[in-house]
PDB file of N, CA and C in Angstrom:
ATOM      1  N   UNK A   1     104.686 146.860 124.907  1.00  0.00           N
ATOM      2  CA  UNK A   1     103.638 147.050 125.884  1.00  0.00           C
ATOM      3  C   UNK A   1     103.555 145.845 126.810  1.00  0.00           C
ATOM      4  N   UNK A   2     103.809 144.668 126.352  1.00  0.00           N
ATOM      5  CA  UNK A   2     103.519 143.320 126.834  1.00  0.00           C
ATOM      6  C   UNK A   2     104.273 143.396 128.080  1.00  0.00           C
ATOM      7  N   UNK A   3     105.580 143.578 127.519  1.00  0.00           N
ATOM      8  CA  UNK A   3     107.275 143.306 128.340  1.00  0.00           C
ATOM      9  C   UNK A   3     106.823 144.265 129.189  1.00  0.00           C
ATOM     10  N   UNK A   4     106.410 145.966 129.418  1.00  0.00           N
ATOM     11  CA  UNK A   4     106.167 146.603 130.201  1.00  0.00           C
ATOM     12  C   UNK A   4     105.252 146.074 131.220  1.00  0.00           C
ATOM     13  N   UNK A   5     104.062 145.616 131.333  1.00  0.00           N
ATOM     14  CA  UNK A   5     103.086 145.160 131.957  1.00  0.00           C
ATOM     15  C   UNK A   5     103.812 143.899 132.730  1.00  0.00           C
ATOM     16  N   UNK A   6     104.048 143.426 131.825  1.00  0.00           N
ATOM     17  CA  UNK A   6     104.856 142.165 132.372  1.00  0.00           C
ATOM     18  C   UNK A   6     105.726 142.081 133.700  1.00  0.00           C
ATOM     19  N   UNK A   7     106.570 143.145 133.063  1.00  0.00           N
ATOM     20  CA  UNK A   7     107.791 143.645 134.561  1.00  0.00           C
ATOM     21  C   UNK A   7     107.380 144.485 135.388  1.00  0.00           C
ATOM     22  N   UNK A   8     106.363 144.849 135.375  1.00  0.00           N
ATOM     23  CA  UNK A   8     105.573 145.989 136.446  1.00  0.00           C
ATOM     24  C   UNK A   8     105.821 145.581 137.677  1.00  0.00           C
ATOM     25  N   UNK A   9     106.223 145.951 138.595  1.00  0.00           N
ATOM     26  CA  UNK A   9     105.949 145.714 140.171  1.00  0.00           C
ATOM     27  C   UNK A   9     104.662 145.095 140.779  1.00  0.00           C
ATOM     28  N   UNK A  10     103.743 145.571 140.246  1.00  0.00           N
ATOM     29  CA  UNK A  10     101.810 145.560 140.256  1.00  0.00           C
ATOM     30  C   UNK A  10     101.539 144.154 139.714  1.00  0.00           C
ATOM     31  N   UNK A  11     102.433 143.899 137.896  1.00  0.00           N
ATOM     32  CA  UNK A  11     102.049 143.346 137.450  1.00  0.00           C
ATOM     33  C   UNK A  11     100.648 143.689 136.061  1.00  0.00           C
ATOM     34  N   UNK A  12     100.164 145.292 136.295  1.00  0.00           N
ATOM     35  CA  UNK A  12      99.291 146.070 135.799  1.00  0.00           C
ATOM     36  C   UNK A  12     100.046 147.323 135.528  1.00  0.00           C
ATOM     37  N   UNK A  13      99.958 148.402 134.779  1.00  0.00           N
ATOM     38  CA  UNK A  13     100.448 149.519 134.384  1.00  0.00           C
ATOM     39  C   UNK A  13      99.090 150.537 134.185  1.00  0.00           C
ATOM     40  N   UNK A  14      99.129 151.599 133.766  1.00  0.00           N
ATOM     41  CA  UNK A  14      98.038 152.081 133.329  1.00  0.00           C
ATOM     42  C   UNK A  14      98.733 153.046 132.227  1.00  0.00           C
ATOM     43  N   UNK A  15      97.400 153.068 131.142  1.00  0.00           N
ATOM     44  CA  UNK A  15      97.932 153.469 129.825  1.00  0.00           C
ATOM     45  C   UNK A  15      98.914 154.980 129.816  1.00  0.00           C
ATOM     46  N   UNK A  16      98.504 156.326 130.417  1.00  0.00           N
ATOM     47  CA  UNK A  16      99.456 156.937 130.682  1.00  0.00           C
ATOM     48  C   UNK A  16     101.000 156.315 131.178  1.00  0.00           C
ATOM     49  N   UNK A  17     101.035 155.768 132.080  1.00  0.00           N
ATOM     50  CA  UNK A  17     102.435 154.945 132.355  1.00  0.00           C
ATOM     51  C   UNK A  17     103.053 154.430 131.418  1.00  0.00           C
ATOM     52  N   UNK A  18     102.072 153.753 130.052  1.00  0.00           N
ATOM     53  CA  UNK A  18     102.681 152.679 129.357  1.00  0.00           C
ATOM     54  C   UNK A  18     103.172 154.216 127.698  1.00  0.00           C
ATOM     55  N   UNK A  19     102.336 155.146 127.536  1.00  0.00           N
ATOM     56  CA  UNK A  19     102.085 156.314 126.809  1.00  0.00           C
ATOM     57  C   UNK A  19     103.577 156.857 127.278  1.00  0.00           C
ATOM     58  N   UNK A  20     104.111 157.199 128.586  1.00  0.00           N
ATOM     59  CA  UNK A  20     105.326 157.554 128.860  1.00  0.00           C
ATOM     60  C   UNK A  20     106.170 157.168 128.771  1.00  0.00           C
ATOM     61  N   UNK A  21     106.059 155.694 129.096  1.00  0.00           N
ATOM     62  CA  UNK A  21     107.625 154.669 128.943  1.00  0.00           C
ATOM     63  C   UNK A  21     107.953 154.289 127.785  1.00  0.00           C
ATOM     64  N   UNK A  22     106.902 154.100 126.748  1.00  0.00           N
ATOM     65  CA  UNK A  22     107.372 153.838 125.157  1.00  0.00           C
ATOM     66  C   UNK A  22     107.553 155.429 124.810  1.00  0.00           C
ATOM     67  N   UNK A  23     107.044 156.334 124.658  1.00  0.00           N
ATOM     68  CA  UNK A  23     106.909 158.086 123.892  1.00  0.00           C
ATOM     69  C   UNK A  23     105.708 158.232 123.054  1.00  0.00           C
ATOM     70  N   UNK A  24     104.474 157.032 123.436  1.00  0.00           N
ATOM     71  CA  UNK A  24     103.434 157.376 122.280  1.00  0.00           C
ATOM     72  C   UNK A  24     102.535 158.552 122.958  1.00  0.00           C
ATOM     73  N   UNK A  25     101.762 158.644 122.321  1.00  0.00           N
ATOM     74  CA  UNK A  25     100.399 159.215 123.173  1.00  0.00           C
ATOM     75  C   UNK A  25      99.469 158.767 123.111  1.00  0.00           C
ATOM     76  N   UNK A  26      98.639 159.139 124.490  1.00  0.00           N
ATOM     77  CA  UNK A  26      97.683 157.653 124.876  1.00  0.00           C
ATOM     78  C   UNK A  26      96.343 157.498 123.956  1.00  0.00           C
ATOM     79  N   UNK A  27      96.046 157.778 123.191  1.00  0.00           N
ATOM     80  CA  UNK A  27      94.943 157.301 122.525  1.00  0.00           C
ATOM     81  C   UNK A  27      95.916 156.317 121.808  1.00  0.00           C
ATOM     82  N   UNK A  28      96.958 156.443 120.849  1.00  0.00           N
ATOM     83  CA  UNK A  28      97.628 155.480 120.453  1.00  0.00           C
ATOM     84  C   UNK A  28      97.671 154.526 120.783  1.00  0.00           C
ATOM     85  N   UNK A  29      98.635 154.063 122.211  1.00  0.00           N
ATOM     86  CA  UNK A  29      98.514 153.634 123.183  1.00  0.00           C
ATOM     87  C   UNK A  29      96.891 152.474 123.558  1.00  0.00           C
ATOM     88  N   UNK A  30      95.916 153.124 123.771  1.00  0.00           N
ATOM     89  CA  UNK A  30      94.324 153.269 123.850  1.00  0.00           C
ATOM     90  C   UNK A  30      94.127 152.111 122.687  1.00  0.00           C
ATOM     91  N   UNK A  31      94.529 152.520 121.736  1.00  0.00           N
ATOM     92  CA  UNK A  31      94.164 151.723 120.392  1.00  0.00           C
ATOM     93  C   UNK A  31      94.897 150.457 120.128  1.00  0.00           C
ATOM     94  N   UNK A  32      96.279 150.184 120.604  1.00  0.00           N
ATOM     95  CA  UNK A  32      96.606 149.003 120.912  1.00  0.00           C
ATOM     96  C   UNK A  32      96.608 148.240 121.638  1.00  0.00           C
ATOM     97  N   UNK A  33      96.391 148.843 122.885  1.00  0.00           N
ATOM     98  CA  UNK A  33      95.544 147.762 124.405  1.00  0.00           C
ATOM     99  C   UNK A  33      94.212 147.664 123.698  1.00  0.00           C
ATOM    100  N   UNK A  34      93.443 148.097 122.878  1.00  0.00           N
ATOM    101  CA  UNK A  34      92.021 147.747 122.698  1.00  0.00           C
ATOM    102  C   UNK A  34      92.575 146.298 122.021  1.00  0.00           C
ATOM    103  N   UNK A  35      93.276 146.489 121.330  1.00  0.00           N
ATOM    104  CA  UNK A  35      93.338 145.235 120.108  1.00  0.00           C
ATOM    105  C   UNK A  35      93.598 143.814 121.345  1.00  0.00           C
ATOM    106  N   UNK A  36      94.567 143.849 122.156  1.00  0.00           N
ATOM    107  CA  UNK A  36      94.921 143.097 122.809  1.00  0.00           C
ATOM    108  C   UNK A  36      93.761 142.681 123.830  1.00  0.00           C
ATOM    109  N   UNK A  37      93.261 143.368 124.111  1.00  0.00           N
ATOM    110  CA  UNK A  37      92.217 143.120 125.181  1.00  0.00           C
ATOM    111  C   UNK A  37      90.854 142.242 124.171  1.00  0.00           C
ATOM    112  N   UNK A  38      90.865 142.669 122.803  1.00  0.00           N
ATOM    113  CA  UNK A  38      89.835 142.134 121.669  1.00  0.00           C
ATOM    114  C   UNK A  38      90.148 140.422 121.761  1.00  0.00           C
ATOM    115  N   UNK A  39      91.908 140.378 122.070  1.00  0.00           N
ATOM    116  CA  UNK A  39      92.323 139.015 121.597  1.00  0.00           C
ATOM    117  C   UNK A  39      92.561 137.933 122.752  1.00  0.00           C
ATOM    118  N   UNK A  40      92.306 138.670 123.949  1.00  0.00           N
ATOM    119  CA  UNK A  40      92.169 138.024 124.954  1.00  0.00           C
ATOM    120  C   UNK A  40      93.622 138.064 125.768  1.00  0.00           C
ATOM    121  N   UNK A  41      94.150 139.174 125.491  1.00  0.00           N
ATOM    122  CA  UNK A  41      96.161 138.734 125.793  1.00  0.00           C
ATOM    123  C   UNK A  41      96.005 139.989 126.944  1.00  0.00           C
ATOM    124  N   UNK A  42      95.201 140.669 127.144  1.00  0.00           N
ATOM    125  CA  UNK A  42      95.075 141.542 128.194  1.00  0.00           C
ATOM    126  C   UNK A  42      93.793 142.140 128.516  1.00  0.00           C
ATOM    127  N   UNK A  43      93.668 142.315 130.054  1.00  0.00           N
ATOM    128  CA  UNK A  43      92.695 142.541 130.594  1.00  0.00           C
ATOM    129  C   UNK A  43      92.729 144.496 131.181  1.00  0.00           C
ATOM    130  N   UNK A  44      91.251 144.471 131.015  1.00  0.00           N
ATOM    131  CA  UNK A  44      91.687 146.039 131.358  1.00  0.00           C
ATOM    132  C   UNK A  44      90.815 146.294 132.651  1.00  0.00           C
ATOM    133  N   UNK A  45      91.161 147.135 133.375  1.00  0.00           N
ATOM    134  CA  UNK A  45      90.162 147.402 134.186  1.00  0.00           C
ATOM    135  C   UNK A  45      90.317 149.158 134.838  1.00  0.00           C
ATOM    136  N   UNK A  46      88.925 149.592 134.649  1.00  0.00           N
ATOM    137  CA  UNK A  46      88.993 150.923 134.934  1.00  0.00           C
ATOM    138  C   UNK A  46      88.372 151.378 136.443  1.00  0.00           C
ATOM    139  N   UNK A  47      89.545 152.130 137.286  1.00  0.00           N
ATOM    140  CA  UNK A  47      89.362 152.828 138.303  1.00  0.00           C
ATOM    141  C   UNK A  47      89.662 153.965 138.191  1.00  0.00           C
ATOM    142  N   UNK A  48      88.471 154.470 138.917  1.00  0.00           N
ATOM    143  CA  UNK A  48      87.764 156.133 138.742  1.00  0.00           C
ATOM    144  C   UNK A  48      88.174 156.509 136.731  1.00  0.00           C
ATOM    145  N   UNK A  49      89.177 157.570 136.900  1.00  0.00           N
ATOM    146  CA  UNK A  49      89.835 158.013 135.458  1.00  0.00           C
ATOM    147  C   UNK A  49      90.916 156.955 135.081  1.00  0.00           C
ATOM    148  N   UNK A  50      90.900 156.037 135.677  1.00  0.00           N
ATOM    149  CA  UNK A  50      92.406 155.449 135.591  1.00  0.00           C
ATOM    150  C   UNK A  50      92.529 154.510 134.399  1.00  0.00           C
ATOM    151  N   UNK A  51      92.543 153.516 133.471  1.00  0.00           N
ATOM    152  CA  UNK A  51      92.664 152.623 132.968  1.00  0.00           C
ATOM    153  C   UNK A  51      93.746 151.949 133.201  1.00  0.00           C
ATOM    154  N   UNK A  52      93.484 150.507 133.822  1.00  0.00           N
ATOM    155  CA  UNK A  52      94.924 149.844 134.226  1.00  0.00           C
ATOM    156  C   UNK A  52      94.806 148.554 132.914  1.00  0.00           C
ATOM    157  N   UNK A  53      96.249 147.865 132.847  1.00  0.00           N
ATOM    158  CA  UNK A  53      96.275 147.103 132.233  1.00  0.00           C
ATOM    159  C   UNK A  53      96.885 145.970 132.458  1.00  0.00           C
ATOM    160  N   UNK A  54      96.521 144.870 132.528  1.00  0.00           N
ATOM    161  CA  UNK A  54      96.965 143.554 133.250  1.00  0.00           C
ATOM    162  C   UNK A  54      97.145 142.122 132.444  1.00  0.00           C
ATOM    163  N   UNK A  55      98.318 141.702 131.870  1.00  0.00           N
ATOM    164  CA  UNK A  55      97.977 140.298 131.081  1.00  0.00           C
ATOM    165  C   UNK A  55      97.045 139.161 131.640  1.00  0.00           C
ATOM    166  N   UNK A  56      96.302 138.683 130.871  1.00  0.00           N
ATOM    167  CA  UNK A  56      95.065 137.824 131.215  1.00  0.00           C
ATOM    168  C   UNK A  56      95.639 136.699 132.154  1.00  0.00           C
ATOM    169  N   UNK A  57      95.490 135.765 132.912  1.00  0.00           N
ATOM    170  CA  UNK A  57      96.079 135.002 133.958  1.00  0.00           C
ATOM    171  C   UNK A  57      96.354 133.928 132.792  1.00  0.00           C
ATOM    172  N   UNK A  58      95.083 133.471 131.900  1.00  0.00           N
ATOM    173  CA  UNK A  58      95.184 132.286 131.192  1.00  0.00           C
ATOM    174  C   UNK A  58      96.113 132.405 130.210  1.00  0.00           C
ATOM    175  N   UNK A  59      96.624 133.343 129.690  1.00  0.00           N
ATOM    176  CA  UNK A  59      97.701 134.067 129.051  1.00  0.00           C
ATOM    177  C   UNK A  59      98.658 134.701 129.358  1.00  0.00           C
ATOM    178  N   UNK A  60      99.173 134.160 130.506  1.00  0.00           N
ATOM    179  CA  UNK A  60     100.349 134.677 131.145  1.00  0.00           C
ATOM    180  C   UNK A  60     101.456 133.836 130.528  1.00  0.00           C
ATOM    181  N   UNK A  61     101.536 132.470 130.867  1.00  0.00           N
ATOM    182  CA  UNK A  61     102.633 131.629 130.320  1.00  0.00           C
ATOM    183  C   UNK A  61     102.970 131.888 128.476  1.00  0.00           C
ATOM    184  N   UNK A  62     102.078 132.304 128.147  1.00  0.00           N
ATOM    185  CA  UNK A  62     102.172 132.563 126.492  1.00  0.00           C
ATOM    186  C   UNK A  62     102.837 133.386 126.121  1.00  0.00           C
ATOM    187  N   UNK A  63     102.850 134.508 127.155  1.00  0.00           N
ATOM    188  CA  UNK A  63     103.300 136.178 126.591  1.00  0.00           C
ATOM    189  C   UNK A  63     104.329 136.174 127.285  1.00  0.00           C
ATOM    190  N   UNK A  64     104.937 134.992 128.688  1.00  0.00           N
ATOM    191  CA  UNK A  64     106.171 134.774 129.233  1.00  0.00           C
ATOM    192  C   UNK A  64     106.685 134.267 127.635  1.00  0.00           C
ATOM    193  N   UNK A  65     106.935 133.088 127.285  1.00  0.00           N
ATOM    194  CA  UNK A  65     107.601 132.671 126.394  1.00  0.00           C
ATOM    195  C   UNK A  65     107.765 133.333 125.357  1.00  0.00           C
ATOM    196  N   UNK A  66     106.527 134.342 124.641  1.00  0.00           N
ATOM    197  CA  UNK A  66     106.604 135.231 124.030  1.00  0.00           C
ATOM    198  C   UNK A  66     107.891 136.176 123.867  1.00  0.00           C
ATOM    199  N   UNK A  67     108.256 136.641 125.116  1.00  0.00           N
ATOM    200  CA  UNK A  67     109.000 137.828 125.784  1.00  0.00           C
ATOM    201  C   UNK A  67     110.404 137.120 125.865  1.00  0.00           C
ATOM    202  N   UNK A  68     110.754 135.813 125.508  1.00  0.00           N
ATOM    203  CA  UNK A  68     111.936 135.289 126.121  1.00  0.00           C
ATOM    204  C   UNK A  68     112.995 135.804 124.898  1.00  0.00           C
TER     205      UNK A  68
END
């Protein structure tokens, strides 16, 4: 999920997007951006129906090295 968000064009994905590109389904999905967003490693933000998902700025360099 990380690596996805990460390489986004946006830089943000939204959970359907992220539900398609791995094969989960999005409450799944739903339930592991919650955890991450609990731990501070991603930020969520909802437009209209949309839920987008964005690594936290202060946690960007972490989840870079993370990903290497």
């Amino acid at each position: 999920m990380l690596s996805l968000i990460l390489t986004s064009d946006s830089g943000e994905v939204t959970i359907g997007e992220l539900a398609d590109a791995i094969g989960f389904r999005q409450p799944t999905i739903t339930h592991h951006a919650g955890i991450l967003v609990d731990d501070g490693v991603v930020e969520r933000s909802v437009r209209g129906r949309q839920v987008w998902l964005s690594i936290a700025s202060d946690r960007l360099g972490a989840v870079r090295d993370l990903l290497r």
